[in-house]
C-alpha atoms as a PDB file:
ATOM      1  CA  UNK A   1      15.237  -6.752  12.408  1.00  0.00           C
ATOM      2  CA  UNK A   2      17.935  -9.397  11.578  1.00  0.00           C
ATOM      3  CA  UNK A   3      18.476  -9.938   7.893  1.00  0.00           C
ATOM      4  CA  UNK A   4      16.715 -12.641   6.183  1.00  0.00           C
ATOM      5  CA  UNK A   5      18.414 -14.548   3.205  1.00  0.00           C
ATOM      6  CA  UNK A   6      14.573 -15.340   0.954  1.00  0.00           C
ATOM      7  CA  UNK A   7      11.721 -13.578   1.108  1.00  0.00           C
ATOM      8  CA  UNK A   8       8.710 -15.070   3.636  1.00  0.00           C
ATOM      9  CA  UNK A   9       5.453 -14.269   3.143  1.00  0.00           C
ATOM     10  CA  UNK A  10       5.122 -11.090   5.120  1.00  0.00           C
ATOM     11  CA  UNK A  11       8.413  -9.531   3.189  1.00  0.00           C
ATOM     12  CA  UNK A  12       6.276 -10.332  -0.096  1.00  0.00           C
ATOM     13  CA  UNK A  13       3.095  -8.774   0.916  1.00  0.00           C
ATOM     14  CA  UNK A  14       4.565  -5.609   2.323  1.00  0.00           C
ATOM     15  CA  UNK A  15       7.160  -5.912  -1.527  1.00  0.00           C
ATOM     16  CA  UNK A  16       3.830  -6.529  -3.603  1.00  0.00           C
ATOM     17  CA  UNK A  17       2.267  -3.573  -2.041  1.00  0.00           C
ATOM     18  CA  UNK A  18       4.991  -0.956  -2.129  1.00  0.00           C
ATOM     19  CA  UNK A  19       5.416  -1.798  -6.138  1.00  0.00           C
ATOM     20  CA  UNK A  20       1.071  -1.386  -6.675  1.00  0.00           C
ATOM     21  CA  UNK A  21       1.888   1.905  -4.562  1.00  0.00           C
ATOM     22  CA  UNK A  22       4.577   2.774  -6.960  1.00  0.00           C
ATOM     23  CA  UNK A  23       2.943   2.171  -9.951  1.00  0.00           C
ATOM     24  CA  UNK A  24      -0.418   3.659  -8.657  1.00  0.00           C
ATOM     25  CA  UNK A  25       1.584   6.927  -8.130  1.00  0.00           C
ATOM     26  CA  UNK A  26       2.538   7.506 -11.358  1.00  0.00           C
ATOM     27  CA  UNK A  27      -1.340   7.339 -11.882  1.00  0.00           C
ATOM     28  CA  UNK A  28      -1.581  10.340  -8.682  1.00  0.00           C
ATOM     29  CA  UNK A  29       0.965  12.020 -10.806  1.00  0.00           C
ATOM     30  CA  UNK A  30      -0.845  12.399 -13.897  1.00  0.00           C
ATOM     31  CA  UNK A  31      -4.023  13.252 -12.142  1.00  0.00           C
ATOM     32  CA  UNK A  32      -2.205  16.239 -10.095  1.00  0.00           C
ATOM     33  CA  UNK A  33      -1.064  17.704 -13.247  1.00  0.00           C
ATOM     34  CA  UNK A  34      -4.221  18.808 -14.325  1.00  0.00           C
ATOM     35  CA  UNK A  35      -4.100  21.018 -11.464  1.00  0.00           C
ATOM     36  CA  UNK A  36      -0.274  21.824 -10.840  1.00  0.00           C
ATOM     37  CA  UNK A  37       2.355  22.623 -13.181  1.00  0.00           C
ATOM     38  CA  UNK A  38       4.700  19.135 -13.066  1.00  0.00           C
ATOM     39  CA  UNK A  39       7.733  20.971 -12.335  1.00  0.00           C
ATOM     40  CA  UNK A  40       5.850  23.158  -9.667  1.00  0.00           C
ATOM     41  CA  UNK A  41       4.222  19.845  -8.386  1.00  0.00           C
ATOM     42  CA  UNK A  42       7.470  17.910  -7.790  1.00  0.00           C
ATOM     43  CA  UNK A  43       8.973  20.882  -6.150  1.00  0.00           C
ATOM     44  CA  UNK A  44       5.891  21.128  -3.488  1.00  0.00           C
ATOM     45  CA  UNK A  45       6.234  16.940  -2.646  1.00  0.00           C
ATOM     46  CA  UNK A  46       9.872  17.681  -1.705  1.00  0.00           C
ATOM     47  CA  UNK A  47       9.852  20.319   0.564  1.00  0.00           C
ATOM     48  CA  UNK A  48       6.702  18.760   2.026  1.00  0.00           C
ATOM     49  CA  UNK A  49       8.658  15.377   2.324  1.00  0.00           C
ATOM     50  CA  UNK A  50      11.012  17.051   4.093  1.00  0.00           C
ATOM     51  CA  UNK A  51       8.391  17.518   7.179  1.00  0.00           C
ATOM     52  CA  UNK A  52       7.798  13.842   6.735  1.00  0.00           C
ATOM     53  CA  UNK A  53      10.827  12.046   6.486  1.00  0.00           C
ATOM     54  CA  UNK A  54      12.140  13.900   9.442  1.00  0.00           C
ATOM     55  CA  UNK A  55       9.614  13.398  11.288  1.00  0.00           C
ATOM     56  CA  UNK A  56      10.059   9.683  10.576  1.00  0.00           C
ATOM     57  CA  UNK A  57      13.976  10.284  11.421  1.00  0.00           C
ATOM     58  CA  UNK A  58      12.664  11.834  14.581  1.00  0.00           C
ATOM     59  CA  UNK A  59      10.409   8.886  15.642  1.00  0.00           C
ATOM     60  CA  UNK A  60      13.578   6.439  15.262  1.00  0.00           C
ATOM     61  CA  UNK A  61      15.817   8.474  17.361  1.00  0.00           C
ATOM     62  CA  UNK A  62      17.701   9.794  14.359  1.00  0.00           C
ATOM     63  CA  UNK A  63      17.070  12.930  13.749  1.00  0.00           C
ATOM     64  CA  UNK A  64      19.209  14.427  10.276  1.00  0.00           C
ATOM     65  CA  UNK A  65      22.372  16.274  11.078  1.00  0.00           C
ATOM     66  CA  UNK A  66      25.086  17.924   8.927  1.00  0.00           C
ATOM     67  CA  UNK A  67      28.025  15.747   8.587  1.00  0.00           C
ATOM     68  CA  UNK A  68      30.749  17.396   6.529  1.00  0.00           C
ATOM     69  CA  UNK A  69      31.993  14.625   4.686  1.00  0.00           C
ATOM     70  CA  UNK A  70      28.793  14.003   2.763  1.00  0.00           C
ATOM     71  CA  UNK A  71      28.088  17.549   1.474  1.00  0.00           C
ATOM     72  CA  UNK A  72      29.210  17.324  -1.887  1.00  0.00           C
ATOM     73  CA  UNK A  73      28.154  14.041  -2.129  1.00  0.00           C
ATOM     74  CA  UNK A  74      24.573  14.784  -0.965  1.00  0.00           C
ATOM     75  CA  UNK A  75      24.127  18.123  -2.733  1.00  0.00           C
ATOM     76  CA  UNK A  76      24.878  16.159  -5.899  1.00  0.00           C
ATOM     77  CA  UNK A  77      22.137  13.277  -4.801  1.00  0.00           C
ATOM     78  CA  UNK A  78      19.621  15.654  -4.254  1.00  0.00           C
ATOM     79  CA  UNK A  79      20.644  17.604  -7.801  1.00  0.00           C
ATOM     80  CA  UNK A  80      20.351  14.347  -9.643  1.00  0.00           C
ATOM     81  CA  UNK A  81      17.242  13.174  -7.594  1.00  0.00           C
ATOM     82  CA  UNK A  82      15.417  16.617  -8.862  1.00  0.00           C
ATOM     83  CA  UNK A  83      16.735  16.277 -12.332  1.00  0.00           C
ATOM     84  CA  UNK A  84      14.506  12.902 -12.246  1.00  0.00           C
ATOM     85  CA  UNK A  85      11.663  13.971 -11.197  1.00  0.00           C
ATOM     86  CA  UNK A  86      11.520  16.852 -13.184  1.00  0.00           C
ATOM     87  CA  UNK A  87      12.079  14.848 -15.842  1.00  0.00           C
ATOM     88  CA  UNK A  88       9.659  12.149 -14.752  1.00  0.00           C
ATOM     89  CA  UNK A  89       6.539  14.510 -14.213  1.00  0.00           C
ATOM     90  CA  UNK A  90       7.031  16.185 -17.413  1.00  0.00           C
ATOM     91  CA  UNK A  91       6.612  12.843 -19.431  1.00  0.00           C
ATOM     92  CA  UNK A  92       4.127  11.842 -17.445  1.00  0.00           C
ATOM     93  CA  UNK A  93       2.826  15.390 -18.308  1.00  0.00           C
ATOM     94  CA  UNK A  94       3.137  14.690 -22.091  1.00  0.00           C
ATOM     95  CA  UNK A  95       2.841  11.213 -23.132  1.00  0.00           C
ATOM     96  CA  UNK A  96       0.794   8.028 -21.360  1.00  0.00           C
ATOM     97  CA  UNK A  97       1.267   6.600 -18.216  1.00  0.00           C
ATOM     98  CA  UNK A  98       1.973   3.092 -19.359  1.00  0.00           C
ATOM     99  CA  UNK A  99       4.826   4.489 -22.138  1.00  0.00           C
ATOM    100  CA  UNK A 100       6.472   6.742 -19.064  1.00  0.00           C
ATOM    101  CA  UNK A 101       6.827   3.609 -17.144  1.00  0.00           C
ATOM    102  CA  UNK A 102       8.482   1.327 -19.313  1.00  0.00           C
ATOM    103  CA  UNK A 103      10.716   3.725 -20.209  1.00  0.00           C
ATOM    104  CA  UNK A 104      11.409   5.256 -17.050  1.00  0.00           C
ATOM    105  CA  UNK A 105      11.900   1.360 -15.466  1.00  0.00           C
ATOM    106  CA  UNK A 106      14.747   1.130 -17.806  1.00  0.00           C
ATOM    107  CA  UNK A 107      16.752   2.549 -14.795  1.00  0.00           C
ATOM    108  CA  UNK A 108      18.680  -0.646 -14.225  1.00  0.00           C
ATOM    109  CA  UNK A 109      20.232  -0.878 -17.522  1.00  0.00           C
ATOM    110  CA  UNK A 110      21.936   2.614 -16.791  1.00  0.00           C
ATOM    111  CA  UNK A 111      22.538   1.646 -13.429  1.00  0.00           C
ATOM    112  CA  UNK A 112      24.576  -1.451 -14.091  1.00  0.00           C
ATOM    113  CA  UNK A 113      26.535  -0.076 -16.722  1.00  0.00           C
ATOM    114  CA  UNK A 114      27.726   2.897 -14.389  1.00  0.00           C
ATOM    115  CA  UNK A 115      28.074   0.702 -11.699  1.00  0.00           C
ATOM    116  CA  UNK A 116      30.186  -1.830 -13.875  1.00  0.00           C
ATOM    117  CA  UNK A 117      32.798   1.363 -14.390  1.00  0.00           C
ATOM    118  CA  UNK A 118      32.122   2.843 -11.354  1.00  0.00           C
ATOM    119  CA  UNK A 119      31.636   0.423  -8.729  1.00  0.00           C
ATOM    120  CA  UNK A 120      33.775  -2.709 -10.071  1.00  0.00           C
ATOM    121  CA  UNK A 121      30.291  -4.441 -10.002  1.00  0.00           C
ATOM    122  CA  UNK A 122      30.789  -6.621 -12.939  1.00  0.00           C
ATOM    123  CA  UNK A 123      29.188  -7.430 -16.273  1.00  0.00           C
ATOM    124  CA  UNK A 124      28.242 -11.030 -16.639  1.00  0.00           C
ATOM    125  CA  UNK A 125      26.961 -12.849 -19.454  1.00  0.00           C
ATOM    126  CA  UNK A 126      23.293 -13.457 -17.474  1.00  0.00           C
ATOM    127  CA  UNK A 127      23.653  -9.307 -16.668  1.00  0.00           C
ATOM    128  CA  UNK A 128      24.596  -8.443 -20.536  1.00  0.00           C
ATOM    129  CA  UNK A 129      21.642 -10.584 -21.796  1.00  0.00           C
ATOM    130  CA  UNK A 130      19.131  -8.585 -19.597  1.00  0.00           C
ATOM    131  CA  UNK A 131      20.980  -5.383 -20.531  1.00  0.00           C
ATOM    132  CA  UNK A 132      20.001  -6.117 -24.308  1.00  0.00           C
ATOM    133  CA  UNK A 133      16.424  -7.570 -23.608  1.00  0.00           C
ATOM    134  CA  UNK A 134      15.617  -4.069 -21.448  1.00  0.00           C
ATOM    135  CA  UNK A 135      17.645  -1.365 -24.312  1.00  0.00           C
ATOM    136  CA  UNK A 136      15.738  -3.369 -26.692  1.00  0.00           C
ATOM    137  CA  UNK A 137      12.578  -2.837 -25.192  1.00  0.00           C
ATOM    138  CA  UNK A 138      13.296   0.801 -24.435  1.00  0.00           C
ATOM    139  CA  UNK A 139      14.246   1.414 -28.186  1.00  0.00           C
ATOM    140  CA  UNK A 140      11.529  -0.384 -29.265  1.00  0.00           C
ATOM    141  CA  UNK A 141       8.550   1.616 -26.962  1.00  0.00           C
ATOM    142  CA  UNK A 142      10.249   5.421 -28.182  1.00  0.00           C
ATOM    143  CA  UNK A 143      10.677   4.041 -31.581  1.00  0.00           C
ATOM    144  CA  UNK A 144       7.259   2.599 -32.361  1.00  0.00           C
ATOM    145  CA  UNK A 145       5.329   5.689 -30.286  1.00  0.00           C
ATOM    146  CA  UNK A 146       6.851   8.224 -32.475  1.00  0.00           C
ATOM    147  CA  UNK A 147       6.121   6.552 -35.409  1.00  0.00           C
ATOM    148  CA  UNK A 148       2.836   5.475 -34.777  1.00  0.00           C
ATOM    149  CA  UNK A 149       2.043   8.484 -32.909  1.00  0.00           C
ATOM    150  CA  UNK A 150       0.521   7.342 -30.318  1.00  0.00           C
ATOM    151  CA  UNK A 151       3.210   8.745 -28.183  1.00  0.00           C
ATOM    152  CA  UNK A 152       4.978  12.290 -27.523  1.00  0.00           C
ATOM    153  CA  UNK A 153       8.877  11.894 -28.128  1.00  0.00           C
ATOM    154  CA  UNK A 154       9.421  14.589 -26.217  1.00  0.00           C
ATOM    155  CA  UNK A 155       7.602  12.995 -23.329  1.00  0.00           C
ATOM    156  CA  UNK A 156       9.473   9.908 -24.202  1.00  0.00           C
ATOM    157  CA  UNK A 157      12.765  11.353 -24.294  1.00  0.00           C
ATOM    158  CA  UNK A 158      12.010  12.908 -20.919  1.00  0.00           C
ATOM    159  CA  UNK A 159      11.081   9.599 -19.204  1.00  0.00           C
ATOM    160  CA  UNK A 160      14.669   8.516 -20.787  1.00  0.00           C
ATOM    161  CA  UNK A 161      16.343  11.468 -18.771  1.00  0.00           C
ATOM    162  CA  UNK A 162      14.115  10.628 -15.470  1.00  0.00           C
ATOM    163  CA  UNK A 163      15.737   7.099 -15.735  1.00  0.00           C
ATOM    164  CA  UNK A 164      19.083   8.169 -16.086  1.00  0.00           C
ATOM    165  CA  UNK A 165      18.895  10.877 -13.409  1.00  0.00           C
ATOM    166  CA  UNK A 166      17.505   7.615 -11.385  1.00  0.00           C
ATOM    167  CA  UNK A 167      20.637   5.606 -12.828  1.00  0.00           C
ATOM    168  CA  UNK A 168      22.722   8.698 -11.838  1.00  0.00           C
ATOM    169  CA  UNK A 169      21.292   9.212  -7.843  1.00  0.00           C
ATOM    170  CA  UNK A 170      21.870   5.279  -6.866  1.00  0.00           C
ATOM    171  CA  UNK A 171      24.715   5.360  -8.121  1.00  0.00           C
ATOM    172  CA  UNK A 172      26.055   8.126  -5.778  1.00  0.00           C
ATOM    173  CA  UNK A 173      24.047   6.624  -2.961  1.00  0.00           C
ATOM    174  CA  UNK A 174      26.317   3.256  -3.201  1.00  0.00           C
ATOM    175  CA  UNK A 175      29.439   5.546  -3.003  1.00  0.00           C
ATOM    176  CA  UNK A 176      31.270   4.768   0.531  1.00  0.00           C
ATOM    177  CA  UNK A 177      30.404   8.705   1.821  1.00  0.00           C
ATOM    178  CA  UNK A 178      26.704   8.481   1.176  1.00  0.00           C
ATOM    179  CA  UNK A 179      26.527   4.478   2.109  1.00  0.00           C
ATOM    180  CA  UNK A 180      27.517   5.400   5.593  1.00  0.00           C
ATOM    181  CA  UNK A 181      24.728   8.103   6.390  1.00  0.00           C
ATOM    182  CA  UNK A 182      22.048   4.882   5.087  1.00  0.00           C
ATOM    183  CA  UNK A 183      19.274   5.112   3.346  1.00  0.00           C
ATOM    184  CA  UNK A 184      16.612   7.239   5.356  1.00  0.00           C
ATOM    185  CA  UNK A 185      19.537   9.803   5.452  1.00  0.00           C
ATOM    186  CA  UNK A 186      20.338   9.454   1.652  1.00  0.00           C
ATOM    187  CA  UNK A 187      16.445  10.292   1.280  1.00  0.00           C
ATOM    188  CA  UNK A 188      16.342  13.046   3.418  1.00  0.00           C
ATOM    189  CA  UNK A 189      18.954  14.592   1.476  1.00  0.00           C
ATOM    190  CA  UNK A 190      17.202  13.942  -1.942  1.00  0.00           C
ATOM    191  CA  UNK A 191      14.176  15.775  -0.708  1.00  0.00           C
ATOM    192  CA  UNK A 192      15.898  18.179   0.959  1.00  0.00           C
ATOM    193  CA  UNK A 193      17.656  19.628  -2.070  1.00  0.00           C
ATOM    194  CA  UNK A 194      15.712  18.866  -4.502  1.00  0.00           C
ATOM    195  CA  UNK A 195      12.517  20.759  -3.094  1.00  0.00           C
ATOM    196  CA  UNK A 196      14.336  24.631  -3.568  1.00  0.00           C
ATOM    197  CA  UNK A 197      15.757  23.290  -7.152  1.00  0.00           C
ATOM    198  CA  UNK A 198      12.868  22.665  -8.692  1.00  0.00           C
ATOM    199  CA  UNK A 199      11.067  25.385  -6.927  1.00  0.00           C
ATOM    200  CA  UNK A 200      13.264  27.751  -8.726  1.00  0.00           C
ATOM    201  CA  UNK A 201      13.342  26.392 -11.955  1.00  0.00           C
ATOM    202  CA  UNK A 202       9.342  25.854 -11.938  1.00  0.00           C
ATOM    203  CA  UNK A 203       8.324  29.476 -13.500  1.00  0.00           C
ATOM    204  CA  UNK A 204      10.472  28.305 -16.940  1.00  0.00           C
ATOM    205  CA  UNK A 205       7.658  25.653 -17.316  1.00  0.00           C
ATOM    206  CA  UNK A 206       5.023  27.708 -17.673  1.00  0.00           C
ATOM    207  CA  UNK A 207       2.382  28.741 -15.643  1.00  0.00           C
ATOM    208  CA  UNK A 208       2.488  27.657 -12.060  1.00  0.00           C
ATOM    209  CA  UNK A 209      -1.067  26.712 -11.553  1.00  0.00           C
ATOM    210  CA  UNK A 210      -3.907  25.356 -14.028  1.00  0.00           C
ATOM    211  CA  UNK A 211      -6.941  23.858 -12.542  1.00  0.00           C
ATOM    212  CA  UNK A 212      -5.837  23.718  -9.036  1.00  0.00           C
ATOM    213  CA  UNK A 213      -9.163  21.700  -7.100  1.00  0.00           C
ATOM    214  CA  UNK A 214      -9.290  20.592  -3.528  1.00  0.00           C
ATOM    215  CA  UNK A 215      -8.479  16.824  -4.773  1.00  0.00           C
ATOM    216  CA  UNK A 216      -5.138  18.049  -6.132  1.00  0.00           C
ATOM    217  CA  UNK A 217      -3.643  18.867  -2.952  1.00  0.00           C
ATOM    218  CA  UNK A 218      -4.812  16.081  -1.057  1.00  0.00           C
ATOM    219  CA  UNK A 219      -3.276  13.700  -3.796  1.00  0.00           C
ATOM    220  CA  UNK A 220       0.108  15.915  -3.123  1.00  0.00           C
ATOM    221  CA  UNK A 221      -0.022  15.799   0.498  1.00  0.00           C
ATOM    222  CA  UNK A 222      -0.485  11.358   0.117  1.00  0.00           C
ATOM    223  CA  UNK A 223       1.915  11.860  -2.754  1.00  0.00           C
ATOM    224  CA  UNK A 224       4.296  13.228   0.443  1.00  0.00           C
ATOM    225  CA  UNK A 225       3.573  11.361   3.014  1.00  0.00           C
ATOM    226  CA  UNK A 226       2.629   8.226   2.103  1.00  0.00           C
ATOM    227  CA  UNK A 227       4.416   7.257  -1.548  1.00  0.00           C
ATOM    228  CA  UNK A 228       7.780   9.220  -0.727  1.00  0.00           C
ATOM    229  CA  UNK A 229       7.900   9.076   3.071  1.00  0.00           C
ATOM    230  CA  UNK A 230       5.923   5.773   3.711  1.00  0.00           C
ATOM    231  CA  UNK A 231       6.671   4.018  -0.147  1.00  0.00           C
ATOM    232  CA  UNK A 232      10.247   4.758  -0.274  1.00  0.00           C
ATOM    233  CA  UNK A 233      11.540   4.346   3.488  1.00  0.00           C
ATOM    234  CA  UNK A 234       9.377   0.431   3.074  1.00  0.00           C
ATOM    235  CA  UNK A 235      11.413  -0.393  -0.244  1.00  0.00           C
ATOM    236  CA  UNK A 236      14.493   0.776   1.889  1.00  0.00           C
ATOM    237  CA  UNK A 237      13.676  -1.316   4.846  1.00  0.00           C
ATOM    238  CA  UNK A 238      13.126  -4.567   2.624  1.00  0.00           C
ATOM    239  CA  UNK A 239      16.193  -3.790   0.872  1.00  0.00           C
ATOM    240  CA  UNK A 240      17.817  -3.768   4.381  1.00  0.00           C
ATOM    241  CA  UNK A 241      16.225  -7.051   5.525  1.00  0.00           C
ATOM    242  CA  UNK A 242      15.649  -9.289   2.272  1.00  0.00           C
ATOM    243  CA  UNK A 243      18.151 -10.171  -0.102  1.00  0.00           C
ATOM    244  CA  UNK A 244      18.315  -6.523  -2.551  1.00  0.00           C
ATOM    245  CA  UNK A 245      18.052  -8.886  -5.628  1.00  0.00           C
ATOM    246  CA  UNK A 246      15.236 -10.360  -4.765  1.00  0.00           C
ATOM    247  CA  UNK A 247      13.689  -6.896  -3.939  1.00  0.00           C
ATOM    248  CA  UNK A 248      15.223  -5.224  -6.631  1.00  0.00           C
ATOM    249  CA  UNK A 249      13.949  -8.418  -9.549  1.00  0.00           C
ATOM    250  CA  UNK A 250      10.347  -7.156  -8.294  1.00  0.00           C
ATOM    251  CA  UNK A 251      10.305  -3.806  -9.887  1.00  0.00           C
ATOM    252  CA  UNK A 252      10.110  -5.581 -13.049  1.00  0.00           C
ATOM    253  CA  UNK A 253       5.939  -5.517 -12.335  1.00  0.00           C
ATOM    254  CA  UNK A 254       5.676  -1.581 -11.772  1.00  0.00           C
ATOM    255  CA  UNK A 255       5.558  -0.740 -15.784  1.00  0.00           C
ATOM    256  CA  UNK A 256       3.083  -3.582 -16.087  1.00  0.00           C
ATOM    257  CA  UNK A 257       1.304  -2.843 -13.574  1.00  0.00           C
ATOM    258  CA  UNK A 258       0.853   1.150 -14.526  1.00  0.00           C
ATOM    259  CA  UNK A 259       0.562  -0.210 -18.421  1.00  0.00           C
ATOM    260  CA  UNK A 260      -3.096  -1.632 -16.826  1.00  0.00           C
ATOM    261  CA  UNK A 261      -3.689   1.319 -14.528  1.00  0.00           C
ATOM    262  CA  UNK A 262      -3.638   3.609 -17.427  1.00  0.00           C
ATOM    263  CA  UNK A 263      -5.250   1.593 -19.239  1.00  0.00           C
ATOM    264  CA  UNK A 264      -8.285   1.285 -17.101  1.00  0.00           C
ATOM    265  CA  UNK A 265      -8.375   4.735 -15.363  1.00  0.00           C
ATOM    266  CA  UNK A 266      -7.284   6.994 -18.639  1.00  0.00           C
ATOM    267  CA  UNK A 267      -8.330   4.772 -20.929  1.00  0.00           C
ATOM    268  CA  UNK A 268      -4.743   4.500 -22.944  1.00  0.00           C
ATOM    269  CA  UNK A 269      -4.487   1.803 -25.200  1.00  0.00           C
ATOM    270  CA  UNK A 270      -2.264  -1.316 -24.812  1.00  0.00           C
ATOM    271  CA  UNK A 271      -0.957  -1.991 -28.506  1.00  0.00           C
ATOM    272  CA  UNK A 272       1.423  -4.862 -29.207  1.00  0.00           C
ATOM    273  CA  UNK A 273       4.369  -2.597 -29.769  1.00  0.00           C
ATOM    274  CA  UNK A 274       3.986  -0.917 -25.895  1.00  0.00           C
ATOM    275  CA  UNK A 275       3.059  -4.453 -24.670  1.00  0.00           C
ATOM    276  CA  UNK A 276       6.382  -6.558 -26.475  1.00  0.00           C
ATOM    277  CA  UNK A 277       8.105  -3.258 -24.632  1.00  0.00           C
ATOM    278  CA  UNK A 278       7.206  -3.659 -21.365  1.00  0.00           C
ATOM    279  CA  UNK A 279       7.817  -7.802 -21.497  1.00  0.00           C
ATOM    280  CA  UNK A 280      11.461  -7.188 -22.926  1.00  0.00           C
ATOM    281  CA  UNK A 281      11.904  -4.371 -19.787  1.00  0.00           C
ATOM    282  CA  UNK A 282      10.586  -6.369 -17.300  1.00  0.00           C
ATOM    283  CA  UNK A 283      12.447  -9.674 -18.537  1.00  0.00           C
ATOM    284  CA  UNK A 284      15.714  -7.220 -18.716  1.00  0.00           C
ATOM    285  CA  UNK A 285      15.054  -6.122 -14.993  1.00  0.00           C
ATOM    286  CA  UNK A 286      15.093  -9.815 -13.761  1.00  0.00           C
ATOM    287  CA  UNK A 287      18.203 -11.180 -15.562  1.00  0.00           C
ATOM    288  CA  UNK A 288      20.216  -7.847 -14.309  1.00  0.00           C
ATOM    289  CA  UNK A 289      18.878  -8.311 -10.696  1.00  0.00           C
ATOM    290  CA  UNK A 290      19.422 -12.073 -10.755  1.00  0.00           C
ATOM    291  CA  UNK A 291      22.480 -13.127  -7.814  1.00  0.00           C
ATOM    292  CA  UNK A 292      25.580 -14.522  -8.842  1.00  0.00           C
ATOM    293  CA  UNK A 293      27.022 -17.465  -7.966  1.00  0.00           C
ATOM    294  CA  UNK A 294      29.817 -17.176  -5.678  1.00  0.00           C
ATOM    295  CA  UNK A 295      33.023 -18.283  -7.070  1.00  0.00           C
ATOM    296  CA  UNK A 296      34.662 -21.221  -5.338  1.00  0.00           C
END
């Protein structure tokens, strides 16, 4: 499909639905604990992702091969892309679904400051103004939940670390090596070393099992198939076909969207502090994502 410079209606209803699917799975997540160890739970998705994505890379006509020149580059992806998740499913492990999310959707601040030393992707004034609405709000959702204690710090600290492993893994992915293989490649790589990694470092999180039930590991095998093979490849192809700004200015309604999830299916509570968070996040994510104007 030909690239399309604004988003139609069809682009915005398959973009709406991959960020409810997003959010939702943070909800899956939290559920699947009760019957997996996190770090046992996020190793299992991966390796059965891997059946899925190349499968998918199959289907196209593109099935995965080993290219040399992206080795390093894609062992490091899919060591950064673990370290997130670990780090994501044990805050969503420890503290509340809504608090995870706002912190964890801090991502772009880290992203745009390694990409403005990294990448020669610039600062700007608009960008620097949504870098201190979303620090502020970050600051302000670990600050207030450890004092009110409403909140784990460690969990909160964690779903810090998942959003800088997150920071970390796109930034390698917009490296010239790992930009050529594309972005069903770059995924099959994330899944495909991350799976053993956390795998092996599972058994220093405690027990590998809890109260596994037959739900559990249907919500892992969706959690597989359709939010990482089917979720991710979708927000890949409408980064591919819609402007990525436009795409990217839309994740600023996954923490709001999982502060009302949790809210209605845990029953967390939605206090002013966690709330003012999520609004300076979200407000953060648009100003960062916001185009440009081309210089004359």
């Amino acid at each position: 499909m030909n690239r399309k410079d604004r988003l139609d209606a069809f682009g915005g209803s398959v973009l709406l639905g991959v960020t409810l699917l997003l959010a939702f799975n943070q909800i899956i997540v939290k559920l699947v604990t009760q019957g997996l160890q996190p770090v046992f739970l996020a190793g299992l998705r991966s390796v059965l992702a891997v059946v899925f994505v190349w499968g998918w890379l199959y289907l196209r006509g593109r099935p995965p091969r080993l290219n040399p020149v992206v080795i390093g580059p894609g062992l490091l992806m899919g060591t950064l892309f673990a370290a997130e998740f670990l780090c994501l499913f044990l805050a969503l492990d420890l503290t509340t679904v809504g608090r995870t999310s706002v912190i964890f959707y801090s991502m772009p601040v880290w992203f745009a400051i390694m990409a403005h030393f990294g990448l020669g992707e610039r600062i700007t004034p608009l960008r620097a103004l949504g870098l201190c609405l979303a620090f502020a709000g970050t600051a302000w959702a670990i600050l207030t939940g450890s004092q009110s204690g409403e909140g784990s710090l460690a969990g909160d600290i964690f779903a810090l670390g998942g959003a800088l492993g997150w920071a970390a893994t796109a930034f390698i992915a917009r490296r010239p090596e790992m930009r050529a293989e594309g972005p069903e490649l770059q995924l099959f790589w994330m899944v495909l070393v991350s799976g053993p990694l956390l795998l092996l470092a599972a058994p220093f999180f405690g027990p590998l099992v809890r109260d596994l039930q037959p739900v559990h590991l249907a919500l892992l095998v969706f959690q597989s198939s359709v939010v990482v093979a089917g979720g991710f490849i979708a927000w890949l192809w409408l980064m591919s076909v819609y402007p990525a700004s436009t795409v990217a200015s839309f994740s600023f309604l996954t923490p709001i969207l999982a502060l009302g999830l949790g809210a209605v299916i845990f029953g967390e509570s939605v206090t002013w502090p966690i709330l003012g968070a999520a609004i300076l996040v979200a407000a953060g994510i648009v100003l960062i994502n916001r185009p440009t104007a081309p210089r004359a």
